[in-house]
Protein backbone atom coordinates (compact mmCIF):
# COMPACT_ATOMS: atom_id res chain seq x y z
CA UNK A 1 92.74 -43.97 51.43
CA UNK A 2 89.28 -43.61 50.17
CA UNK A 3 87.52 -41.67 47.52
CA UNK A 4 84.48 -39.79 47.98
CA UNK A 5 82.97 -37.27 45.23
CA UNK A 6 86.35 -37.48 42.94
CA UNK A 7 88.06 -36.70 45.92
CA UNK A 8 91.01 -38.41 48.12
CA UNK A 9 90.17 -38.74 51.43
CA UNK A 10 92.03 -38.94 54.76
CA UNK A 11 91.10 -40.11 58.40
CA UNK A 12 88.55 -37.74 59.98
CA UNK A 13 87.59 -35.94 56.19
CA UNK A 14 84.82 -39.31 55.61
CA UNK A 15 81.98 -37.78 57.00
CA UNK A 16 82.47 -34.29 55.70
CA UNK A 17 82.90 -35.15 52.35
CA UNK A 18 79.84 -37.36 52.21
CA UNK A 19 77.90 -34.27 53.75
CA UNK A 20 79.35 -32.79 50.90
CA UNK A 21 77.82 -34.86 48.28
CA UNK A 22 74.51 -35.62 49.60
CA UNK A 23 73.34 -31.82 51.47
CA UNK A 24 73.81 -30.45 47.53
CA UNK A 25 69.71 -29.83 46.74
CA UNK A 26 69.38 -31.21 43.43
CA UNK A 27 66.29 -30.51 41.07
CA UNK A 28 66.47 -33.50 38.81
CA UNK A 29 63.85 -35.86 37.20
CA UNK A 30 65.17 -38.08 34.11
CA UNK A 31 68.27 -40.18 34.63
CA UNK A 32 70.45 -38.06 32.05
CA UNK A 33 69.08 -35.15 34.30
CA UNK A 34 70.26 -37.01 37.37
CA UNK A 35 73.83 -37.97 35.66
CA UNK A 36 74.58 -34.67 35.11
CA UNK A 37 74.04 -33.27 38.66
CA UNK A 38 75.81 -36.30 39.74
CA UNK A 39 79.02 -35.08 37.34
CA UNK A 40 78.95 -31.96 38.87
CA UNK A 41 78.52 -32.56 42.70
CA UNK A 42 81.20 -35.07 42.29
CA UNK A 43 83.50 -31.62 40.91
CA UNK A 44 82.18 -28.90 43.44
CA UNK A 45 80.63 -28.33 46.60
CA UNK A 46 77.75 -27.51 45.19
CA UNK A 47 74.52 -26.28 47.58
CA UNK A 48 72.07 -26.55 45.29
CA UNK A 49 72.10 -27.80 41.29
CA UNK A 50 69.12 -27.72 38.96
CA UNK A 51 69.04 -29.87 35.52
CA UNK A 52 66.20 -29.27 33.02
CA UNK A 53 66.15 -30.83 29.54
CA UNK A 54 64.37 -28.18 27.32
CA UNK A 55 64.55 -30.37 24.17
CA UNK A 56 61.33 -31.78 24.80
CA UNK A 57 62.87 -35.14 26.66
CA UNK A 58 65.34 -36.24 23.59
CA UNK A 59 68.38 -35.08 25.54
CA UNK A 60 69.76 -32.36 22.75
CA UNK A 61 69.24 -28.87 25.00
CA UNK A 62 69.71 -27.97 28.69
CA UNK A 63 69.23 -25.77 31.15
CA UNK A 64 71.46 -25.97 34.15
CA UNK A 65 71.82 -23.36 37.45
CA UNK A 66 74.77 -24.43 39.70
CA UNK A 67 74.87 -22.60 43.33
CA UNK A 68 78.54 -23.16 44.85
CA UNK A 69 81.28 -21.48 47.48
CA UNK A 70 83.71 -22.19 44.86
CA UNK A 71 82.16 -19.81 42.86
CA UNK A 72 82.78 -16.85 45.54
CA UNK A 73 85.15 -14.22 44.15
CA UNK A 74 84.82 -15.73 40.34
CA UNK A 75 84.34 -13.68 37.61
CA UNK A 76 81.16 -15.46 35.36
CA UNK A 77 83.53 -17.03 32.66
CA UNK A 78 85.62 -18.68 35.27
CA UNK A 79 82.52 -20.07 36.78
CA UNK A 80 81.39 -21.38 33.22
CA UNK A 81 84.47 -22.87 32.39
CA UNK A 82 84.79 -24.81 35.75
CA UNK A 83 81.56 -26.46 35.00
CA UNK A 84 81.97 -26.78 31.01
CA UNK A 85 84.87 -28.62 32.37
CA UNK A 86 83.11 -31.09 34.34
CA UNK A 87 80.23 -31.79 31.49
CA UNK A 88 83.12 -31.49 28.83
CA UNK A 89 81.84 -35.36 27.53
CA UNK A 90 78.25 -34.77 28.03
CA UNK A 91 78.32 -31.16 26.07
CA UNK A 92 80.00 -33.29 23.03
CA UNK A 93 76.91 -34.62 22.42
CA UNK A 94 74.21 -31.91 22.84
CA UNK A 95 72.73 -29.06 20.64
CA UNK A 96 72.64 -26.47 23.40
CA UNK A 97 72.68 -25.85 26.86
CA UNK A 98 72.02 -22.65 29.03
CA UNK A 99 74.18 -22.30 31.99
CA UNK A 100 73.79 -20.00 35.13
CA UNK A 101 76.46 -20.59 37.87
CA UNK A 102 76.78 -17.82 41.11
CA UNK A 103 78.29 -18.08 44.73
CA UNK A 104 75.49 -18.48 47.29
């Protein structure tokens, strides 16, 4: 068995779960900005996931919009606590972050 995206895969699933992980369109420029996306793509099938750090580059506030199927049928404080639970390590160590997840 391999793993793709946190996930266990099974003859025939490969491909689709790497189309999984790499169609997301991710709006990411610094590496922490890039780690994050990457921690939650690896969680959800995401479709698109966009990272800003409003602190002025020192890491301490963000602003994150997550667009994902999972999301469909989700009230907004499910949503929020899927992904808090993804960044749960990451969120440890900031000031702030503002978080807008919806279903496509």
């Amino acid at each position: 068995m391999l793993r793709s995206c946190g996930r266990t895969l099974t003859n025939g699933t490969l491909r689709t779960a790497l189309q999984r992980c790499y169609s997301a369109a991710v709006q990411a420029n610094t590496d922490a900005e890039k780690s994050i996306a990457a921690k939650i793509q690896a969680g959800l099938n995401a479709q698109s996931i966009s990272v800003a750090d409003t602190s002025g580059g020192c890491g301490a506030m963000y602003s994150i919009e997550v667009v994902a199927d999972e999301f469909k049928g989700m009230s907004i404080v499910k949503q929020h606590q899927l992904v808090t639970k993804l960044l749960k390590e990451q969120i440890a160590e900031w000031h702030g972050f503002q978080l807008v997840a919806k279903a496509p």
